[in-house]
N, C-alpha and C. Protein backbone atom coordinates (compact mmCIF):
# COMPACT_ATOMS: atom_id res chain seq x y z
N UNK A 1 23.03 20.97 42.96
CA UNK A 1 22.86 19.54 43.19
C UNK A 1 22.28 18.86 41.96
N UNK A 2 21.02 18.96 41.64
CA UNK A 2 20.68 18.87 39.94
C UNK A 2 20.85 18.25 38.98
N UNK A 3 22.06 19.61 39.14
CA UNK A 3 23.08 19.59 37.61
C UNK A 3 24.08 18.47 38.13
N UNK A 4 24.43 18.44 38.86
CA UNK A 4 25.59 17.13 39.20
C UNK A 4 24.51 15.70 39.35
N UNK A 5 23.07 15.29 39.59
CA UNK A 5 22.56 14.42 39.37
C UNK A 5 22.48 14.25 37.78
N UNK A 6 22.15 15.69 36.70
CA UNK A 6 21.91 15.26 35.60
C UNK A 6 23.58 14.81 34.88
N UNK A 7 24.40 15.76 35.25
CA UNK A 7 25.33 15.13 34.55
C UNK A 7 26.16 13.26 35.11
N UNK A 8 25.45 13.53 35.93
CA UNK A 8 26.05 11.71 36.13
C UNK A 8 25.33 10.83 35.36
N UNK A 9 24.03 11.25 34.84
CA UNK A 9 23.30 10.76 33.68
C UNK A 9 23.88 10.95 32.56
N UNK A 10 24.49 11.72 32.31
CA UNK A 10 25.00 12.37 30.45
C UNK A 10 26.52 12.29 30.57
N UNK A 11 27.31 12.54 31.51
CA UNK A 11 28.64 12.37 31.62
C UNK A 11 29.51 12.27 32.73
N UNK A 12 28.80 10.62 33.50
CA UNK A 12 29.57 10.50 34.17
C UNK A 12 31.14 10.64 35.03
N UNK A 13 31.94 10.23 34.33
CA UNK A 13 33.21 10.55 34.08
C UNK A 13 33.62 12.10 34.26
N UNK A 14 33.28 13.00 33.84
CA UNK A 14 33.59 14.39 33.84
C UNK A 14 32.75 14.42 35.57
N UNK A 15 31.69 14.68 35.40
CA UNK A 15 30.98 15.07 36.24
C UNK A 15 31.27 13.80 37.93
N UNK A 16 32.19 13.19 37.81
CA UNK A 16 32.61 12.61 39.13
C UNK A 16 34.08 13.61 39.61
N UNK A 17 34.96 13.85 38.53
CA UNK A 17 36.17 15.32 38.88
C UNK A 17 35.39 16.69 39.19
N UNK A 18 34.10 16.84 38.75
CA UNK A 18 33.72 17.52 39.23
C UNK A 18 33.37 17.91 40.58
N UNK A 19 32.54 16.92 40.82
CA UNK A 19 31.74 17.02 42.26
C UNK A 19 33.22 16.65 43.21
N UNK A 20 34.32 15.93 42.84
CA UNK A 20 35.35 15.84 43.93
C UNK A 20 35.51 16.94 43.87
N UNK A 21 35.93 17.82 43.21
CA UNK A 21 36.33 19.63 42.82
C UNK A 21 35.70 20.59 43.79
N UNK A 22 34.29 20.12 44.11
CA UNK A 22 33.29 21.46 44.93
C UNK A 22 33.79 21.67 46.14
N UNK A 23 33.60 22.19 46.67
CA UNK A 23 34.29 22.89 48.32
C UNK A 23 33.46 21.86 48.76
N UNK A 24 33.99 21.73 50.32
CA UNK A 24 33.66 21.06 51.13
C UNK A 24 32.35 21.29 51.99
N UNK A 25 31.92 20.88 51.83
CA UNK A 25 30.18 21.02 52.52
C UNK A 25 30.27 19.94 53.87
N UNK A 26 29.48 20.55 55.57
CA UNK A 26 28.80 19.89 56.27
C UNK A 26 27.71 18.48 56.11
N UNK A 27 27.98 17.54 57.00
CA UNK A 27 27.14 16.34 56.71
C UNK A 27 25.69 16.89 57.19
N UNK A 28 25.41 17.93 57.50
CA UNK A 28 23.99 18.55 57.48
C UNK A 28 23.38 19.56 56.49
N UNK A 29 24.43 20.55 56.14
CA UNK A 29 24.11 21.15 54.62
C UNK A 29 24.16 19.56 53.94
N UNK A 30 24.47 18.88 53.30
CA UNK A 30 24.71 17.62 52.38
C UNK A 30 23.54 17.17 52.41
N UNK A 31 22.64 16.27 53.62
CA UNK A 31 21.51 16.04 53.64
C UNK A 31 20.65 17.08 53.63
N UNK A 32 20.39 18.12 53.83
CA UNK A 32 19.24 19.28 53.59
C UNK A 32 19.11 19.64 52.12
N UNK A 33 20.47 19.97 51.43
CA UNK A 33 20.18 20.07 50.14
C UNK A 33 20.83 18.84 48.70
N UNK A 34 20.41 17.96 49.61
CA UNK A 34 20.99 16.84 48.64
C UNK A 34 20.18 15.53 48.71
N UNK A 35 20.81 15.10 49.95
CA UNK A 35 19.92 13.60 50.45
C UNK A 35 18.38 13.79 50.87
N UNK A 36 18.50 14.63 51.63
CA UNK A 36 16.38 14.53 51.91
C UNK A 36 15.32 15.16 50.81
N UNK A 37 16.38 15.42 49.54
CA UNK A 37 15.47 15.59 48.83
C UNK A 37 15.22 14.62 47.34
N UNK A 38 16.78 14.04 47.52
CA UNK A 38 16.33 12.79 46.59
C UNK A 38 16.15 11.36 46.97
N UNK A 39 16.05 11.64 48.29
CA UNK A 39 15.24 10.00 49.12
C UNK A 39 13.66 10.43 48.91
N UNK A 40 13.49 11.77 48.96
CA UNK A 40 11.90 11.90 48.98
C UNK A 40 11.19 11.40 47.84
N UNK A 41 12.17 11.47 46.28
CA UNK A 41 11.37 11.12 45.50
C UNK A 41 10.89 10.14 45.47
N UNK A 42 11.86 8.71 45.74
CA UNK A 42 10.60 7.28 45.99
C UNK A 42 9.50 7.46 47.13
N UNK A 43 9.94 7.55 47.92
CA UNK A 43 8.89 7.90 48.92
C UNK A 43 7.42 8.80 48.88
N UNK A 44 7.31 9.66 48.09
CA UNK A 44 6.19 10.14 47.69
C UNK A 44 5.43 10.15 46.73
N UNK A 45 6.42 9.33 45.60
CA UNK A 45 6.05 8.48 44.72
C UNK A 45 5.27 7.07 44.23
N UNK A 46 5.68 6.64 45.97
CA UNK A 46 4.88 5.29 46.33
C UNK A 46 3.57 5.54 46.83
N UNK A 47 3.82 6.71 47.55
CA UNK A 47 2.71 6.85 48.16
C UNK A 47 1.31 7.61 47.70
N UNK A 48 1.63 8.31 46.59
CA UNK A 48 0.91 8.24 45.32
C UNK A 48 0.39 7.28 44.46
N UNK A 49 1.47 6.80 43.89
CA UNK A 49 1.09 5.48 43.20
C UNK A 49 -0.24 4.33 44.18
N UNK A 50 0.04 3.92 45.57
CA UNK A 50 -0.39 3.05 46.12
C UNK A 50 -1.69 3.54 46.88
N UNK A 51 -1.88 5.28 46.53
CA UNK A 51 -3.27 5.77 47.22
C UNK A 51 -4.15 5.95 46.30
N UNK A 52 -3.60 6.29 45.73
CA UNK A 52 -4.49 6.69 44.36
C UNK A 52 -4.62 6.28 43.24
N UNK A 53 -3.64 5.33 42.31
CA UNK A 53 -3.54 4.15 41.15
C UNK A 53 -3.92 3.08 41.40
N UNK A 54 -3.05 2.40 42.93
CA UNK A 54 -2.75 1.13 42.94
C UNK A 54 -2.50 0.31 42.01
N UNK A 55 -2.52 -1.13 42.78
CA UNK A 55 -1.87 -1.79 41.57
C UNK A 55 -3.16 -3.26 41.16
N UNK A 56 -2.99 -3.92 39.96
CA UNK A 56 -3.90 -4.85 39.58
C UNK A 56 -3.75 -6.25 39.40
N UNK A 57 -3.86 -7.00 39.93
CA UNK A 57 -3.92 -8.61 40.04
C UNK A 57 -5.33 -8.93 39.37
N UNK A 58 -5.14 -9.98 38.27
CA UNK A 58 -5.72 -10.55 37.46
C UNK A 58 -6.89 -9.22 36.88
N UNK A 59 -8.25 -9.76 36.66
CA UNK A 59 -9.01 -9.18 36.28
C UNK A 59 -10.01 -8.34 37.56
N UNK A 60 -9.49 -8.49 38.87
CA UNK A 60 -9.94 -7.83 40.00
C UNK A 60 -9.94 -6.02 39.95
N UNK A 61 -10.31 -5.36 40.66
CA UNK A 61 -10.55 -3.92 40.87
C UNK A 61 -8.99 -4.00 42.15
N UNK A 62 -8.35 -2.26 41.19
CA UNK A 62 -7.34 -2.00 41.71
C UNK A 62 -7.28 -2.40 43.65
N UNK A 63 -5.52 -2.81 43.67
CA UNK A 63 -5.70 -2.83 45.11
C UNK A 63 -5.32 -1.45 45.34
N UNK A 64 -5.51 -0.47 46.75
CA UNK A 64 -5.13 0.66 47.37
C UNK A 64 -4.80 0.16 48.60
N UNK A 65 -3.83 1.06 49.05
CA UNK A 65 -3.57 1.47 50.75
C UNK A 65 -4.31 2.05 50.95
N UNK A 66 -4.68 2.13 52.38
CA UNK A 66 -5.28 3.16 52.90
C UNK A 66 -4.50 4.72 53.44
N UNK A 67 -4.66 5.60 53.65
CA UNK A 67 -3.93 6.55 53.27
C UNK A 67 -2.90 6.52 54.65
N UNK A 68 -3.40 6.04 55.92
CA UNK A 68 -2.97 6.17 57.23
C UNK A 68 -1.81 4.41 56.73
N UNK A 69 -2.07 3.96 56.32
CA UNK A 69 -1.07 2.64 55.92
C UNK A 69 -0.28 3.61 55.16
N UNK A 70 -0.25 3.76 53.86
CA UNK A 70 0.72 4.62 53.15
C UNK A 70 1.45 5.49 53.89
N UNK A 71 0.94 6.61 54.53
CA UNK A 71 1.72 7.63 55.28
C UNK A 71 2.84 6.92 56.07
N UNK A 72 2.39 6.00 56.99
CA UNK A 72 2.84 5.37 58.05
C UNK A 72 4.15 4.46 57.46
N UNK A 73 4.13 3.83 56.28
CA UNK A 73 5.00 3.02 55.08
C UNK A 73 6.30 4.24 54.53
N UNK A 74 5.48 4.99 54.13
CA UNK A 74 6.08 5.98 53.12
C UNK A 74 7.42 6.78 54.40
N UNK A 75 6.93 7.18 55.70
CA UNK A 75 8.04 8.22 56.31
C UNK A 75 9.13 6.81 57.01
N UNK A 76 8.33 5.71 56.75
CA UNK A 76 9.47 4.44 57.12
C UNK A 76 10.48 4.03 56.67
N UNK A 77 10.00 4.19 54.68
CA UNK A 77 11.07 3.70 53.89
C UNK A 77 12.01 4.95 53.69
N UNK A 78 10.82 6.22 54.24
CA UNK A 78 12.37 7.39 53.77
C UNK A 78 12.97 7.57 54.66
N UNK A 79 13.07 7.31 56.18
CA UNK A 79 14.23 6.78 57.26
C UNK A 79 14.80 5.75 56.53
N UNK A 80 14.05 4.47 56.35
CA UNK A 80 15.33 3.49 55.78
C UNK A 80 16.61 4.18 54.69
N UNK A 81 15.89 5.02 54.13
CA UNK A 81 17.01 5.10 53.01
C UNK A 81 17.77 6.40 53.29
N UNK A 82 17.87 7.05 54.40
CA UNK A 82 18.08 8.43 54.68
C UNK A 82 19.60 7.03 55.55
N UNK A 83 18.96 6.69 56.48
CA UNK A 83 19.89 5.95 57.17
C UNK A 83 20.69 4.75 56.27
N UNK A 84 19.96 4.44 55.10
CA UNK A 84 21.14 3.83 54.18
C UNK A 84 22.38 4.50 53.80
N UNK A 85 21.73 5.68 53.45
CA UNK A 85 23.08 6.18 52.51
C UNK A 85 24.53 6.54 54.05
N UNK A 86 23.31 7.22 55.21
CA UNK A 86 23.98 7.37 56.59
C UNK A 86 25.37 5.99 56.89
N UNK A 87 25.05 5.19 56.50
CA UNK A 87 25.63 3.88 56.90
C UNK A 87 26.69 3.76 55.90
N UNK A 88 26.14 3.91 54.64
CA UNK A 88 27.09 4.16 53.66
C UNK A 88 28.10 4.79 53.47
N UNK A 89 28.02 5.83 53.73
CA UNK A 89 28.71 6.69 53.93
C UNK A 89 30.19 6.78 54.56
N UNK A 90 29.37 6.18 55.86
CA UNK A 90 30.26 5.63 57.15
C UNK A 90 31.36 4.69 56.75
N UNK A 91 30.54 4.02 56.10
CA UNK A 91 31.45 2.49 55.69
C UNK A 91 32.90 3.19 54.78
N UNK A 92 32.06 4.04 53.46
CA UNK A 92 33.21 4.26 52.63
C UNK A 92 34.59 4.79 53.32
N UNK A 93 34.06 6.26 54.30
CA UNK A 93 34.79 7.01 55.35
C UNK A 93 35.85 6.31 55.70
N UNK A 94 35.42 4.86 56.27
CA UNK A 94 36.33 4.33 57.39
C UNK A 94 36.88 3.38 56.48
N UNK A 95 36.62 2.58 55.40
CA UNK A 95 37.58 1.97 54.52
C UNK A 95 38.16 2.65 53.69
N UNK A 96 38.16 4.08 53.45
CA UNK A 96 38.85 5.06 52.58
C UNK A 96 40.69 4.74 53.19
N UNK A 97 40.43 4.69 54.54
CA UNK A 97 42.24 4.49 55.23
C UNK A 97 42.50 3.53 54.58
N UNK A 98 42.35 2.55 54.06
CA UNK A 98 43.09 1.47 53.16
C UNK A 98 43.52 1.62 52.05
N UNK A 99 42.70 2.71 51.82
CA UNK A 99 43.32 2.95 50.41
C UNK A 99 43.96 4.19 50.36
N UNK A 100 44.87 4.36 51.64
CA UNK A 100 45.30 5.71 51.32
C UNK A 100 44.36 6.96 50.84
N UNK A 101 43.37 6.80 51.18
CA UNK A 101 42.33 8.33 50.71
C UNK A 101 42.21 8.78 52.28
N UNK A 102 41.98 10.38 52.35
CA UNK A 102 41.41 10.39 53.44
C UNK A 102 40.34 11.77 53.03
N UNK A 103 39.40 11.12 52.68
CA UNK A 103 38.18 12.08 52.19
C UNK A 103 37.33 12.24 53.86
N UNK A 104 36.74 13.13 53.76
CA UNK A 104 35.87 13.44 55.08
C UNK A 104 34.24 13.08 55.12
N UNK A 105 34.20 12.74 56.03
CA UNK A 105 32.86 11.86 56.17
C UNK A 105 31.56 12.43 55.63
N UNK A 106 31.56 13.61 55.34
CA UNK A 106 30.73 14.48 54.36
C UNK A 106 30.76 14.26 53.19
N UNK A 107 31.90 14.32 52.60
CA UNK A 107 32.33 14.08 51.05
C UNK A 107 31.55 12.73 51.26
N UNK A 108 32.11 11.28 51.92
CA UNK A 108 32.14 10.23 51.61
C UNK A 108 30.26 9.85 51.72
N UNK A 109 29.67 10.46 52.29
CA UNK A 109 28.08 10.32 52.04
C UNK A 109 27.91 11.15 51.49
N UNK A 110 28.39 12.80 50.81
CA UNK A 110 28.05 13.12 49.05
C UNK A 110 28.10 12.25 48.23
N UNK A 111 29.72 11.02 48.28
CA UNK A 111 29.54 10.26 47.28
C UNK A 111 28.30 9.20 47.39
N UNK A 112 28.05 8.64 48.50
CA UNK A 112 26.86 7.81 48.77
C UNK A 112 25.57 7.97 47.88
N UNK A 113 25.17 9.36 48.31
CA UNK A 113 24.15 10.22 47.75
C UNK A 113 23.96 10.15 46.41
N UNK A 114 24.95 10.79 45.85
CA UNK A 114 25.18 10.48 44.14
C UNK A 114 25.44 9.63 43.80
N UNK A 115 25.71 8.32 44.34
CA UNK A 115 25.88 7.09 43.69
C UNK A 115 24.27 6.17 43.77
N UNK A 116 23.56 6.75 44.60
CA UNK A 116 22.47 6.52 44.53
C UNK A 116 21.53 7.12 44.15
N UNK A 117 21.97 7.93 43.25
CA UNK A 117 20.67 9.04 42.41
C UNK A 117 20.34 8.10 41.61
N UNK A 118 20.16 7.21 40.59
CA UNK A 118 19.13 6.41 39.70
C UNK A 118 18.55 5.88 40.72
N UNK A 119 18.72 5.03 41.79
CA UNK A 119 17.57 4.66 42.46
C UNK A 119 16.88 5.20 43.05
N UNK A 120 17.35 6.55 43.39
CA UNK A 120 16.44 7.54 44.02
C UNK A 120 15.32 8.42 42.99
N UNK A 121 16.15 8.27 41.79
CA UNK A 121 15.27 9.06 40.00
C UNK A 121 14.43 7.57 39.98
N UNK A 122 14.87 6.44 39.95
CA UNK A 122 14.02 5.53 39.19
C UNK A 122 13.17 5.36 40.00
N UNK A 123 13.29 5.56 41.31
CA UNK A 123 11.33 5.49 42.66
C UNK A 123 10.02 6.12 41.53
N UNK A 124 10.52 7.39 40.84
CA UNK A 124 9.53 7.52 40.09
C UNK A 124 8.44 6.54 39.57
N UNK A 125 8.96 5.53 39.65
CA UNK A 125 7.99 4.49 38.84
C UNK A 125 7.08 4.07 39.79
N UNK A 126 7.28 4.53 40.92
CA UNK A 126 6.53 3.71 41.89
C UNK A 126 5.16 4.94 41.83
N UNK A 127 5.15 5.68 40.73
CA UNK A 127 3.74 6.33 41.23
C UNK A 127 2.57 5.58 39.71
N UNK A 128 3.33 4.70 39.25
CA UNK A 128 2.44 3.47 38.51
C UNK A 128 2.66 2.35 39.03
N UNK A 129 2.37 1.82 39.88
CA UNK A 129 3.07 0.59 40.82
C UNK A 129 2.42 -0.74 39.65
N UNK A 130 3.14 -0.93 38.75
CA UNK A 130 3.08 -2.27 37.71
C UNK A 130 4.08 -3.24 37.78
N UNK A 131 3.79 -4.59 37.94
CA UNK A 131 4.94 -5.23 38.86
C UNK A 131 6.30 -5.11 37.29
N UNK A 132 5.48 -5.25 36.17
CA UNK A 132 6.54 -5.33 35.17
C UNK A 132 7.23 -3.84 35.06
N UNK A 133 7.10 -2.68 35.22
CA UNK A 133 7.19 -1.47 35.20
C UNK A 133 8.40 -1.59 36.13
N UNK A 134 8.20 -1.49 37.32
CA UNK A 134 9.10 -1.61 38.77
C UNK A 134 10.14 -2.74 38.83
N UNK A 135 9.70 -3.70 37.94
CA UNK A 135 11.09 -4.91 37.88
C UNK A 135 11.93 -4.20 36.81
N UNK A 136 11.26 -3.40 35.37
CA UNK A 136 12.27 -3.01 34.56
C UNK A 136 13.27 -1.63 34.68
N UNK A 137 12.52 -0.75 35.69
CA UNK A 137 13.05 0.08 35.80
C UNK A 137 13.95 -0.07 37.28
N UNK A 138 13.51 -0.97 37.86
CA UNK A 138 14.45 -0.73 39.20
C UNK A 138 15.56 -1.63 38.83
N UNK A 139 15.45 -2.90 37.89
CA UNK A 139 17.12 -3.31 37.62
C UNK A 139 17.85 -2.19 36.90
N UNK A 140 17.15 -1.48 36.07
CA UNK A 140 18.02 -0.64 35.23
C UNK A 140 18.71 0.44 35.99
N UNK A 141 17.84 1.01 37.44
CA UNK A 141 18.25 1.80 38.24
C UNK A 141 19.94 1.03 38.94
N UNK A 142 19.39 -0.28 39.39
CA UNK A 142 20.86 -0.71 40.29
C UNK A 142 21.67 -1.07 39.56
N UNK A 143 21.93 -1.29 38.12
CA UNK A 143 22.43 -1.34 37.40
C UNK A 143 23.28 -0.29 36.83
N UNK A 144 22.70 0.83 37.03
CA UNK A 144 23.78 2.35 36.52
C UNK A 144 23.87 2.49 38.07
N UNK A 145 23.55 2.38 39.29
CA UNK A 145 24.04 2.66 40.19
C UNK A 145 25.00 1.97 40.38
N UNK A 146 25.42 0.73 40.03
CA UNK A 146 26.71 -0.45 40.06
C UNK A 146 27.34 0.28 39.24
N UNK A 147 26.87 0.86 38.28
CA UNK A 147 27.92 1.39 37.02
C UNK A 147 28.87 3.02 37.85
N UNK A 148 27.45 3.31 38.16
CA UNK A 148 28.25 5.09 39.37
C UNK A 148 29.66 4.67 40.10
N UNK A 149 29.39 3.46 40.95
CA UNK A 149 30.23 3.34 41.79
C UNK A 149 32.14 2.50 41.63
N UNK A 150 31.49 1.74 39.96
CA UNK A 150 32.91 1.40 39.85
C UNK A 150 33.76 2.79 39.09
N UNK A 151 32.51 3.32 38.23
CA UNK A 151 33.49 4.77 38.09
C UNK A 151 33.93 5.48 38.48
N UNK A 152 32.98 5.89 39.64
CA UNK A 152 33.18 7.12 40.12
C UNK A 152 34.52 6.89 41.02
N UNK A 153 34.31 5.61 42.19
CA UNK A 153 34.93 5.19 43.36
C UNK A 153 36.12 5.86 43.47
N UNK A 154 37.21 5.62 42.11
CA UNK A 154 38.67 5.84 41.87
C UNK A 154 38.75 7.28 41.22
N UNK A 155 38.11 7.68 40.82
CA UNK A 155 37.86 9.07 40.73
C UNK A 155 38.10 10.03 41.48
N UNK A 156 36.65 9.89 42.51
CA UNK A 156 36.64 10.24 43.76
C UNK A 156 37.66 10.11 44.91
N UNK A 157 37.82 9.30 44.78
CA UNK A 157 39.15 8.93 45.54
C UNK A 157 40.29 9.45 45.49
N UNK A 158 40.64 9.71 44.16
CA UNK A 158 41.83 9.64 43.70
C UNK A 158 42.88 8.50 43.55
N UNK A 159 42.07 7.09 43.69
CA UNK A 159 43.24 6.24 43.76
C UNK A 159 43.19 5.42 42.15
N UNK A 160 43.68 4.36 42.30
CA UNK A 160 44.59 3.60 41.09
C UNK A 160 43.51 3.11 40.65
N UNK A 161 42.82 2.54 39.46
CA UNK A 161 41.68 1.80 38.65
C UNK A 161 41.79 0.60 39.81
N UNK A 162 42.88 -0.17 39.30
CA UNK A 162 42.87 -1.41 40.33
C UNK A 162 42.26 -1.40 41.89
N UNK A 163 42.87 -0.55 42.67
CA UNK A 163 42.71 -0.25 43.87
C UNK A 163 40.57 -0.10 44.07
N UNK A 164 40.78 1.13 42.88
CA UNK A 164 39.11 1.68 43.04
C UNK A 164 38.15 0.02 43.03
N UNK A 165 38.56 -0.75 41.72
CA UNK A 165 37.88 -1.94 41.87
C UNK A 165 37.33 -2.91 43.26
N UNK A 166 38.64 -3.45 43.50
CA UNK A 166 38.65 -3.79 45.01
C UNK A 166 37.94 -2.68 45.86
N UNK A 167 38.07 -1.78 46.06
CA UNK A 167 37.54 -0.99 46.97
C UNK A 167 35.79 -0.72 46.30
N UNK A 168 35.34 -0.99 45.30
CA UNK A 168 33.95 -0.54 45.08
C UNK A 168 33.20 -1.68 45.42
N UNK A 169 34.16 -3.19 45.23
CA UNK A 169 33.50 -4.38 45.24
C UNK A 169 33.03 -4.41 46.87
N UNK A 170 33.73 -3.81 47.23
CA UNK A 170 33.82 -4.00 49.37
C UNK A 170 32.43 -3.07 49.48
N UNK A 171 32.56 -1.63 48.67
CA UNK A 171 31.21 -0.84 48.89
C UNK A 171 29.99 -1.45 48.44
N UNK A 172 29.68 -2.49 47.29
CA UNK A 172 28.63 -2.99 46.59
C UNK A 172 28.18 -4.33 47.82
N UNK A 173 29.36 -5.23 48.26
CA UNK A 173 28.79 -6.21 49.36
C UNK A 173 28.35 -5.30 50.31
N UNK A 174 28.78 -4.57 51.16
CA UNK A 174 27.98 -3.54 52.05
C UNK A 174 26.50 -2.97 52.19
N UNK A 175 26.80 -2.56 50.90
CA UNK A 175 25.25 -2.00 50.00
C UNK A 175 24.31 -3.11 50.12
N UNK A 176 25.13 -4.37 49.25
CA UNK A 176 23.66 -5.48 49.71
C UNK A 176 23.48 -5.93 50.75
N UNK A 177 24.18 -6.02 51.93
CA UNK A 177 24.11 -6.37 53.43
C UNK A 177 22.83 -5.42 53.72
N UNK A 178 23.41 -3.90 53.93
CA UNK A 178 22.72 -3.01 54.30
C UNK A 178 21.01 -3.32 53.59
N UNK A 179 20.37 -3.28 52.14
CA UNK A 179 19.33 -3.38 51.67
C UNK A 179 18.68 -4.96 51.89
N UNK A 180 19.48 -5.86 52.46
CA UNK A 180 18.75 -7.21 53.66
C UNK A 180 18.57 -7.02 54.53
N UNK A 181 19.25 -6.32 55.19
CA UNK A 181 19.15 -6.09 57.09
C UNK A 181 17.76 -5.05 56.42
N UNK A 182 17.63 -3.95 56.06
CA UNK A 182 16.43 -3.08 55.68
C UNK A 182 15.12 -3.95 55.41
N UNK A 183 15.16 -4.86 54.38
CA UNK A 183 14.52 -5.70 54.05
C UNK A 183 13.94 -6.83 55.56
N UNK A 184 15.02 -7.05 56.00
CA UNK A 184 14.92 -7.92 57.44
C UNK A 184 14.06 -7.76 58.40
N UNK A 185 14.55 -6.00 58.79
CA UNK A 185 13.70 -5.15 59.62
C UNK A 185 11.77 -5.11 59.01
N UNK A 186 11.35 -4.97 57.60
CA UNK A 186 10.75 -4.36 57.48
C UNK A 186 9.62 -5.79 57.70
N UNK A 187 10.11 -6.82 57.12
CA UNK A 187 9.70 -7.91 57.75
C UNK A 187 8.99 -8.42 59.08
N UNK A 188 10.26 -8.25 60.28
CA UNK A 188 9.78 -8.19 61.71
C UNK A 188 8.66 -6.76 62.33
N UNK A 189 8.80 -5.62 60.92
CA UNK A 189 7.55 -5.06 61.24
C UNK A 189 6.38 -5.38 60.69
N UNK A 190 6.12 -6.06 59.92
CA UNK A 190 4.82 -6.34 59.47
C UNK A 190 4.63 -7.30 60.06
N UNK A 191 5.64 -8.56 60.91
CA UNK A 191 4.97 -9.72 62.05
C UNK A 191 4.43 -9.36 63.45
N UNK A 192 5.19 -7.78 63.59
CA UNK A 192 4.15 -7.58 64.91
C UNK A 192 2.66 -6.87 64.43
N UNK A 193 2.59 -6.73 63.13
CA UNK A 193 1.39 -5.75 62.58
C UNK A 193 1.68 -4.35 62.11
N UNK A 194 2.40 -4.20 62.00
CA UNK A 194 2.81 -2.69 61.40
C UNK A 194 2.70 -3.24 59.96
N UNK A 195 2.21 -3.57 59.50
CA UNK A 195 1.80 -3.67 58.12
C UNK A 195 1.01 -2.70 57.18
N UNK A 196 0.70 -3.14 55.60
CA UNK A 196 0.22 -2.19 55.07
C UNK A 196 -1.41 -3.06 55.39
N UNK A 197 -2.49 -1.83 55.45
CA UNK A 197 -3.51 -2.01 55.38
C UNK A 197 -4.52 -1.56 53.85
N UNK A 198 -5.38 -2.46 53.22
CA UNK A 198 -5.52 -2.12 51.91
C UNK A 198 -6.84 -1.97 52.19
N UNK A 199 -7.57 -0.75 51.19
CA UNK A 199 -8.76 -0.59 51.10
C UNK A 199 -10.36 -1.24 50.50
N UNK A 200 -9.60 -2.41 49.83
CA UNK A 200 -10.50 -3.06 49.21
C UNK A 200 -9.97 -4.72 49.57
């Protein structure tokens, strides 16, 4: 798994014929050794960063979570994003029939997975939670993740450049639907009080 995250860093292109190439894997082998372990990295990353760094507004003493806020935050956002790519997945699966692909719903949340490895590598930053830090590295993250998906899409697929376009643009509106409705939810939990609680 890894080596197919590092080479989508160093050579995209090769390394998308690749991963179509691997035998076919279960949508439960896939998440055990793929997805629940690179959703974990933001997730325990934040929760580091926000217990033990925190973060600093003006000339004040760091803010912290409290550790029962963090915990409670941290196994929330890694359901959100366990069930993102879940959704994702789904979506590609069932619009793959339009384009003449018929990849299997495993493959099509492998591709999910790996199209979301920089945002899952760039959470790293969240264990320095600096608002300038986290704005530069998380555009740069959705930014090669926009870049994964118009490459890879037609690749993966096997279909026509043209076709892959149209079809990645349908996966990228999805993607941002999906990370508002997430956003939406997390909202109506902090209005009944499920919020973060800070130590200082």
């Amino acid at each position: 798994m890894m080596n197919h995250v590092l080479g989508l860093f160093t050579h995209p292109d090769r390394e998308w014929k690749q991963i179509r190439g691997d035998k076919e894997e279960t949508i439960s082998h896939m998440y055990l050794t793929h997805t629940l372990i690179l959703a974990a990295i933001p997730a325990i990353s934040a929760y580091i960063g926000t217990t033990q760094i925190g973060w600093v507004i003006g000339n004040r003493a760091p803010v912290m979570l409290t550790h029962e806020s963090a915990i409670w935050m941290t196994v929330m956002s890694y359901i959100a994003m366990l069930g993102g790519v879940a959704v994702m997945g789904g979506f590609i699966h069932w619009m793959a029939r339009t384009y003449d692909a018929n990849p299997s719903l495993a493959r099509c949340v492998a591709f999910a997975t790996y199209t979301a490895s920089p945002l899952f590598v760039g959470g790293l930053a969240a264990l320095y939670p600096h608002m300038w830090l986290g704005m530069i590295v998380g555009v740069a993250a959705i930014s090669y993740t926009v870049y994964l998906l118009y490459v890879g899409l037609p690749t993966f697929m096997n279909i026509p450049s043209d076709e892959g376009f149209m079809f990645s643009s349908s996966v990228l509106a999805v993607g941002l639907v999906v990370l508002v409705a997430i956003m939406a939810f997390t909202v109506v939990l902090w209005g009944i009080g499920v919020g973060p609680e800070y130590t200082n």
